[in-house]
Protein backbone atom coordinates (compact mmCIF):
# COMPACT_ATOMS: atom_id res chain seq x y z
CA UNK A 1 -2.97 -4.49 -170.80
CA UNK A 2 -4.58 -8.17 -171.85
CA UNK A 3 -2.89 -11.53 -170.78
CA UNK A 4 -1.98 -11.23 -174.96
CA UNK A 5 0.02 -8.08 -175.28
CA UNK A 6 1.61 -8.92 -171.88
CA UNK A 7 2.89 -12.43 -173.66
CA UNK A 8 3.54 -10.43 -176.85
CA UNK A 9 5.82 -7.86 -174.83
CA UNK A 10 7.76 -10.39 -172.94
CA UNK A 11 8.48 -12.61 -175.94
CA UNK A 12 10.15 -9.29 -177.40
CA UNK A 13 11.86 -8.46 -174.73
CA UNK A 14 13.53 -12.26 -174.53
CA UNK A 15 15.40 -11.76 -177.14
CA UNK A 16 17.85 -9.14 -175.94
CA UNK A 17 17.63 -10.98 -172.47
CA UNK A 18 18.92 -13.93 -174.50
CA UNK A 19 21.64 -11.90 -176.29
CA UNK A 20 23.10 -10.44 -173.37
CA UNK A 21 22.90 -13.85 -171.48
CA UNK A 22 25.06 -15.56 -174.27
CA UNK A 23 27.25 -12.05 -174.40
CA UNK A 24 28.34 -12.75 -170.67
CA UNK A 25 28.92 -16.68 -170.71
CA UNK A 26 31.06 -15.93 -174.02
CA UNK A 27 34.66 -14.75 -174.03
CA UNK A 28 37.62 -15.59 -176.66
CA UNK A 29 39.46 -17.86 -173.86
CA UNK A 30 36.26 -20.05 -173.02
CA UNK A 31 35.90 -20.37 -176.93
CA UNK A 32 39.69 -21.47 -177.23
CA UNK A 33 39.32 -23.94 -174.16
CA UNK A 34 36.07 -25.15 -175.44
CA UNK A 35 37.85 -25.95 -179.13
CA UNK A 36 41.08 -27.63 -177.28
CA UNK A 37 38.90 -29.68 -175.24
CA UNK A 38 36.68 -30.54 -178.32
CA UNK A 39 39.04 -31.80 -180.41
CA UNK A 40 41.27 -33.40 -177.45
CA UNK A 41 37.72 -35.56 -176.87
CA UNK A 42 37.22 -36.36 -180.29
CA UNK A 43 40.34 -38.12 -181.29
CA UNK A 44 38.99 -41.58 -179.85
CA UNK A 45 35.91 -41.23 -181.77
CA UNK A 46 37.74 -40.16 -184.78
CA UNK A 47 40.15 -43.63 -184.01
CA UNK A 48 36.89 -45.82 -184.03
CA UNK A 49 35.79 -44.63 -187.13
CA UNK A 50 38.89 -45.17 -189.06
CA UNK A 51 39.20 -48.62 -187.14
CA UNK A 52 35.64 -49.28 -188.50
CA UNK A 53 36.95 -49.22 -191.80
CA UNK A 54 39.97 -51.50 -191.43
CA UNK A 55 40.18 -55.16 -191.93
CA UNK A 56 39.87 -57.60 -188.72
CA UNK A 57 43.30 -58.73 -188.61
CA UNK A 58 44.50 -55.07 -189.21
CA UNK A 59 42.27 -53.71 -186.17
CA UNK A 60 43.94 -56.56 -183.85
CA UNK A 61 47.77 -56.28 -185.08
CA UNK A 62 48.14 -52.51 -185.68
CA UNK A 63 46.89 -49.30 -184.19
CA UNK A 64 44.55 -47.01 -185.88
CA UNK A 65 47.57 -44.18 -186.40
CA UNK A 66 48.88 -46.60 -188.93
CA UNK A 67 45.97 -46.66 -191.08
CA UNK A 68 47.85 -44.62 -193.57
CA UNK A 69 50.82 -47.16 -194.00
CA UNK A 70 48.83 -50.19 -193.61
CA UNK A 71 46.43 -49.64 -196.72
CA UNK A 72 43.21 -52.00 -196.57
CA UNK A 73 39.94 -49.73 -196.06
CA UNK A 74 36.74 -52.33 -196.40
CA UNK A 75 32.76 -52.54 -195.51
CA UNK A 76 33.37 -55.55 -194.09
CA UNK A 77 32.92 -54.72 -190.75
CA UNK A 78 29.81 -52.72 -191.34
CA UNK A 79 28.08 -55.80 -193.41
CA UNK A 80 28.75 -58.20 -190.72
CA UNK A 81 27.41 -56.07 -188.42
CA UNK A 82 24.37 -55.74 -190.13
CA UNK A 83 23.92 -58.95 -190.71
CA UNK A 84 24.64 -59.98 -187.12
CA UNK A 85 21.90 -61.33 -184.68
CA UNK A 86 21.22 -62.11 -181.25
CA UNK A 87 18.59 -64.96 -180.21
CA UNK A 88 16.65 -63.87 -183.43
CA UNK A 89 16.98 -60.25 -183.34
CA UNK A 90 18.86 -58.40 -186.00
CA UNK A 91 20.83 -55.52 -185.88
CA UNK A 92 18.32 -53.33 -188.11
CA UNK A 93 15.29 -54.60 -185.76
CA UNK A 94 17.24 -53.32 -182.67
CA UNK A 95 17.46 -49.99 -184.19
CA UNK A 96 14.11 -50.23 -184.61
CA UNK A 97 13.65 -50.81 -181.42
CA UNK A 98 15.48 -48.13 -180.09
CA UNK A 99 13.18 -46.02 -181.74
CA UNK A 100 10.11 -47.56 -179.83
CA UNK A 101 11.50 -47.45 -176.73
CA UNK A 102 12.99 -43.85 -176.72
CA UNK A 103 10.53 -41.69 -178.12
CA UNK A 104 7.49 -42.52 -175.82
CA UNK A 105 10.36 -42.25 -173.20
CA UNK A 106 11.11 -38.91 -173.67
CA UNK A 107 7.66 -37.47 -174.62
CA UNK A 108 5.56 -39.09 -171.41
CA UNK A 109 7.88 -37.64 -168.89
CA UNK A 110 7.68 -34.54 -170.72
CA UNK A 111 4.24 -33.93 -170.56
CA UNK A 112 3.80 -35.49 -166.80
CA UNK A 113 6.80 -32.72 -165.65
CA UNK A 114 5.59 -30.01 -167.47
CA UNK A 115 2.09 -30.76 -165.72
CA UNK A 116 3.59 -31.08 -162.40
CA UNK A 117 6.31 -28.31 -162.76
CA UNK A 118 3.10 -25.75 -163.63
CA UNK A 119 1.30 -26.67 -160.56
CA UNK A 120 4.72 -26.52 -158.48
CA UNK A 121 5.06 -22.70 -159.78
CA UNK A 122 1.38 -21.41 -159.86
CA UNK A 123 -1.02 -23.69 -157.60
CA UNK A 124 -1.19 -23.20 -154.53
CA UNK A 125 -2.39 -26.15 -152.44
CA UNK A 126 -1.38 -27.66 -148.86
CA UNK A 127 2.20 -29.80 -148.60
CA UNK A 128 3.06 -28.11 -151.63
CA UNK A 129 7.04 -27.00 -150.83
CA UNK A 130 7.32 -30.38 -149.23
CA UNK A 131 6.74 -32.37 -152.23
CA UNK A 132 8.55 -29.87 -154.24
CA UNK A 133 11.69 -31.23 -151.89
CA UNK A 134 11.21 -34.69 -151.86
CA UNK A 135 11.51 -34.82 -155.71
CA UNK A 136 14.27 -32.46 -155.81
CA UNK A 137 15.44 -34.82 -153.42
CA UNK A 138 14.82 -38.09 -155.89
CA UNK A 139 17.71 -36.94 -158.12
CA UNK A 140 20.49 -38.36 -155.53
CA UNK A 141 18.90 -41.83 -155.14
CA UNK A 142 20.98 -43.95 -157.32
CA UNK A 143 18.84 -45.93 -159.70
CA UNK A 144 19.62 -49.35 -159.14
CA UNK A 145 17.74 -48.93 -155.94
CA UNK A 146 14.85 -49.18 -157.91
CA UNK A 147 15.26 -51.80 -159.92
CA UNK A 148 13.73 -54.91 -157.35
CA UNK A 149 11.11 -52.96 -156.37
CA UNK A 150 9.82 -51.85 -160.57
CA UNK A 151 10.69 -55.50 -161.02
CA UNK A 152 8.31 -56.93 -158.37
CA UNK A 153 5.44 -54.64 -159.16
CA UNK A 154 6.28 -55.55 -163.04
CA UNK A 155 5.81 -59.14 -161.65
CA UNK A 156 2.30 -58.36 -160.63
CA UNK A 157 1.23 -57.16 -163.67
CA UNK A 158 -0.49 -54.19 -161.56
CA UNK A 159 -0.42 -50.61 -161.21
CA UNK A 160 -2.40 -49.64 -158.19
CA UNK A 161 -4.76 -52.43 -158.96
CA UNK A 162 -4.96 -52.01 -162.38
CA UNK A 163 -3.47 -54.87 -164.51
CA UNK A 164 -2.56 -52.06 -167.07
CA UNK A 165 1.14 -52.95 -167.35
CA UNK A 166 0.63 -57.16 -167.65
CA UNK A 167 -2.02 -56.08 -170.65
CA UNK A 168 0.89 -53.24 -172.36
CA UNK A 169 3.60 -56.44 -172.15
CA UNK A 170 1.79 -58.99 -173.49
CA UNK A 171 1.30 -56.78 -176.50
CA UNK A 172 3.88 -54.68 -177.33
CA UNK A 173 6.50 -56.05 -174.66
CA UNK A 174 8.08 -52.08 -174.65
CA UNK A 175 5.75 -51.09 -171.51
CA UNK A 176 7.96 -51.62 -168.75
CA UNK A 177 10.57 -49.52 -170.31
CA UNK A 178 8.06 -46.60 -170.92
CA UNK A 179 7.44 -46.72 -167.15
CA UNK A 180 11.61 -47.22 -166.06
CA UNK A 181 12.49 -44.47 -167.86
CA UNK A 182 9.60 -42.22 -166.85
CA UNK A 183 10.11 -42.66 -163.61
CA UNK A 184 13.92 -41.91 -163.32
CA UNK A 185 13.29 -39.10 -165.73
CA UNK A 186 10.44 -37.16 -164.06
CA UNK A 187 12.27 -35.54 -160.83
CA UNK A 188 15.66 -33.77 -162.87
CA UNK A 189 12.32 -32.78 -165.59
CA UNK A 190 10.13 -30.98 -162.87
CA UNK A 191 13.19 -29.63 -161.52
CA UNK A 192 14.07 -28.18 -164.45
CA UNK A 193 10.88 -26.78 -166.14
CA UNK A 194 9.75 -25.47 -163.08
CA UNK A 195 12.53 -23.32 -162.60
CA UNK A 196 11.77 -21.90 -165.49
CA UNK A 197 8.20 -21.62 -165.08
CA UNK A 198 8.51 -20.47 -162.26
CA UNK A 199 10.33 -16.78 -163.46
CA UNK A 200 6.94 -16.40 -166.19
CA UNK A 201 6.22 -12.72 -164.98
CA UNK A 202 3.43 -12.99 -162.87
CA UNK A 203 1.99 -9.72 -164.30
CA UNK A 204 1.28 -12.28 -167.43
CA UNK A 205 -0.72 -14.95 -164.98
CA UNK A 206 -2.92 -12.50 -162.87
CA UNK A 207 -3.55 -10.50 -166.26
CA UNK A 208 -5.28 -13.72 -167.70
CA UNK A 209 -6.95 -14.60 -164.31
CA UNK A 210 -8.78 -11.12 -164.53
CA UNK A 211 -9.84 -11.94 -168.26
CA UNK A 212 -11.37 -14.82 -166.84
CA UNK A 213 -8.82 -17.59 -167.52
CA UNK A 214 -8.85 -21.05 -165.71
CA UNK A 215 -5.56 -23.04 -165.11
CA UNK A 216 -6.40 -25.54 -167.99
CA UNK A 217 -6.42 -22.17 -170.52
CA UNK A 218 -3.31 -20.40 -168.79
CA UNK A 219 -1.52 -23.61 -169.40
CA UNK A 220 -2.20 -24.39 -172.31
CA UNK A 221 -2.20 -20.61 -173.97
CA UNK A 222 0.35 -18.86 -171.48
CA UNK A 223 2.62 -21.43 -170.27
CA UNK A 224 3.15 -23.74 -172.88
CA UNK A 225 4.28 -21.42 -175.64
CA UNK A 226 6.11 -19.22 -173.32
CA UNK A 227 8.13 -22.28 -172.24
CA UNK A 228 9.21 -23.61 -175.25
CA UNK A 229 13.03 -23.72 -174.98
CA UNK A 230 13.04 -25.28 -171.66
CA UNK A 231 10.37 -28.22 -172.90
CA UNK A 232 12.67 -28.94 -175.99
CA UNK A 233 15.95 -28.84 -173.92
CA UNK A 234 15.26 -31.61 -171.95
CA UNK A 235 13.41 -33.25 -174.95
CA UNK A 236 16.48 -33.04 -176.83
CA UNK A 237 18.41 -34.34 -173.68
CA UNK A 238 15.91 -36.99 -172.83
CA UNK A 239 15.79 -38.23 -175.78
CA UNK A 240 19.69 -38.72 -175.63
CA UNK A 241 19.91 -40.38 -172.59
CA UNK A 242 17.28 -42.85 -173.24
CA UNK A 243 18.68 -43.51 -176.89
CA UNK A 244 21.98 -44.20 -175.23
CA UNK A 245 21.21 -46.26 -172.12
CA UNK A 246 22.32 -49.71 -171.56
CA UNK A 247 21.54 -50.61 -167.64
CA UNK A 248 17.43 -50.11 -167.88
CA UNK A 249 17.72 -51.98 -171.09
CA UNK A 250 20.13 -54.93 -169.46
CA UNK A 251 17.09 -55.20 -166.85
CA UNK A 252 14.05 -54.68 -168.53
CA UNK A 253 14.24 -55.00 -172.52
CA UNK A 254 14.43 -58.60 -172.84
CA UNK A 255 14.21 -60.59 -176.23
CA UNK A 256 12.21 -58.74 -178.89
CA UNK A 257 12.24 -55.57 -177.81
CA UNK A 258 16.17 -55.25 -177.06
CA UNK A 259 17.33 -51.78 -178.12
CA UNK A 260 20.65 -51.73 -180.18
CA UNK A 261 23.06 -50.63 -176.88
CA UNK A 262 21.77 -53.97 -175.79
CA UNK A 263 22.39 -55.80 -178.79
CA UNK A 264 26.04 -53.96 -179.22
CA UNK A 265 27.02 -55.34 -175.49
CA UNK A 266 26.24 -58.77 -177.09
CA UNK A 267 28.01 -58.81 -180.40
CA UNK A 268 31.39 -58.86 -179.00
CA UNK A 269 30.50 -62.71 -178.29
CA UNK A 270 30.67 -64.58 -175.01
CA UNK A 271 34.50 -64.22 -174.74
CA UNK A 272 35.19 -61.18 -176.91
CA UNK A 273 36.22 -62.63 -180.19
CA UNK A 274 34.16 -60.24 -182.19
CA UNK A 275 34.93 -56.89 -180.45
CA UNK A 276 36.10 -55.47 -184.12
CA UNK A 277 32.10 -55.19 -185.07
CA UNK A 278 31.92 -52.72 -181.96
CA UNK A 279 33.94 -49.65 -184.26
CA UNK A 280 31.16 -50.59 -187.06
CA UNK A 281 28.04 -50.90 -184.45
CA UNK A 282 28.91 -48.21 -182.62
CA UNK A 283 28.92 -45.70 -185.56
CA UNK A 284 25.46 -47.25 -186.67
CA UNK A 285 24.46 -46.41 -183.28
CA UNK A 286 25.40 -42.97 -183.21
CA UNK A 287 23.69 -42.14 -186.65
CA UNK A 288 20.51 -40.95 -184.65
CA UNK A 289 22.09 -39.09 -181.65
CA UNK A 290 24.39 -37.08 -183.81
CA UNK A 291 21.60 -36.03 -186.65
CA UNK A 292 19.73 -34.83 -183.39
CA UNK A 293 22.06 -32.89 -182.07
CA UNK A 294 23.61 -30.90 -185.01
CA UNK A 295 19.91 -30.16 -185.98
CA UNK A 296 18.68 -29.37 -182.71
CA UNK A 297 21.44 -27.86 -181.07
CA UNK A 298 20.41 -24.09 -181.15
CA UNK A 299 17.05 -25.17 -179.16
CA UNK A 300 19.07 -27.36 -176.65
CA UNK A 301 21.74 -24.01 -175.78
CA UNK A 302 18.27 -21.36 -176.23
CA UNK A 303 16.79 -23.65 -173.12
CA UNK A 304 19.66 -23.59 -170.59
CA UNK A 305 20.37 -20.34 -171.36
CA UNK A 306 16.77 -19.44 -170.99
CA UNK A 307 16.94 -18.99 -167.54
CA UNK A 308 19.86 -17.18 -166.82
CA UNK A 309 18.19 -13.80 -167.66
CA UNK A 310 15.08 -12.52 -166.50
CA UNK A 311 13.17 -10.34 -169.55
């Protein structure tokens, strides 16, 4: 049997795999739980949103439960917010920002750890289970430990001699964000894909090997396709966390290139007369998160239950 009808067979037999994987982590009592706790952790979010459409004075005198009794739904809030700026930057061109930080974000570590995770599972070469541990290992380490040292060699303007990330700064400004968040992002990405690359039959590998197949073509043909679900789970989840983080930004996204959890922390003002515009900022915030979610969902539960079945 060719390395193609082995893929072909084990993509078939996934599917039941998958079935009976979701069949055994699925019961009516989990489902009720799951509902309860849903709708027990939505009822702040639902609060902002209605105080989001309430007058200033309302949001500060009266709770949100009252909306009903004390009538006086307006933009307001949302208009203001828009319209709001901090040392030049605008709402709008912080969400724009956003957008240029967290994309490249989530796509270089993805590509580096699916790399890595692929020679982790199916290359063999010397020190290899050691390094395997040590970034298992460089989950724990908090990342503010990191933060002096990326912030001296950002300094420098060097990366191993090469004044790369001085060259990246001066011209788009978003570089040393790329790098933060590829570098905290990497070890929990290996971990994970190569877990999962790791249980690709090996009847599928050593079948390509004997047609003749190099590493570069069973990645890239075998690998790759076959570990779809896994690479857009932690996409999906990358691109979450990056599109919601405030500390990297606080220590690296100066100015310009401020992404709008940065600008948010800001608009409250110096001693918190404007925290009203957080219900409306927050909501313009969320916009991306949730669309990517609710469209992407199925692909983000198909890749962590991917693994729980071997097929």
């Amino acid at each position: 049997m060719t390395a193609t009808e082995l893929i072909t067979t084990g993509r078939k037999a996934k599917a039941p795999a998958f079935g009976e994987a979701k069949r055994r982590l699925t019961s009516p009592w989990a489902t009720l739980a799951a509902i309860i706790i849903a709708a027990i952790w939505t009822i702040p979010t639902f609060g902002i949103l209605v105080s989001s459409f309430r007058p200033r004075v309302e949001i500060q005198t009266t709770g949100w439960w009252t909306a009903l009794q004390n009538w006086g739904w307006t933009t307001e809030n949302y208009v203001e917010a828009l319209n709001t700026s901090t040392g030049g930057l605008s709402l709008l061109g912080a969400f724009v920002n956003s957008f240029a930080i967290t994309l490249p974000s989530a796509i270089i570590p993805l590509i580096l750890a699916t790399l890595a995770a692929y020679g982790f599972a199916w290359m063999e070469f010397r020190g290899k289970n050691l390094l395997f541990v040590l970034v298992f290992a460089l989950q724990i380490v908090p990342i503010q430990m990191a933060f002096i040292p990326l912030l001296q060699l950002f300094s420098q303007g060097e990366l191993f001699g090469f004044p790369i990330i001085q060259a990246f700064s001066d011209q788009a400004g978003y570089a040393q964000v790329w790098i933060a968040h590829t570098i905290f992002g990497l070890p929990l990405a290996i971990f994970l894909l190569h877990n999962f690359i790791a249980q690709i039959p090996g009847e599928v590998i050593e079948a390509a090997r004997v047609d003749g197949a190099g590493h570069g073509q069973i990645f890239f043909r075998i690998v790759l396709p076959l570990s779809m679900p896994a690479i857009a789970s932690f996409a999906i989840f990358q691109f979450l966390w990056v599109w919601n983080d405030l500390l990297v930004a606080l220590i690296f996204a100066d100015g310009n290139v401020a992404p709008i959890t940065k600008l948010l922390a800001q608009m409250v003002g110096q001693r918190g007369e404007d925290w009203h515009l957080l219900t409306a900022g927050a909501f313009i915030a969320i916009i991306v998160p949730l669309l990517v979610f609710l469209f992407l969902q199925r692909y983000f539960v198909r890749g962590l239950l991917a693994g729980s079945a071997k097929g």
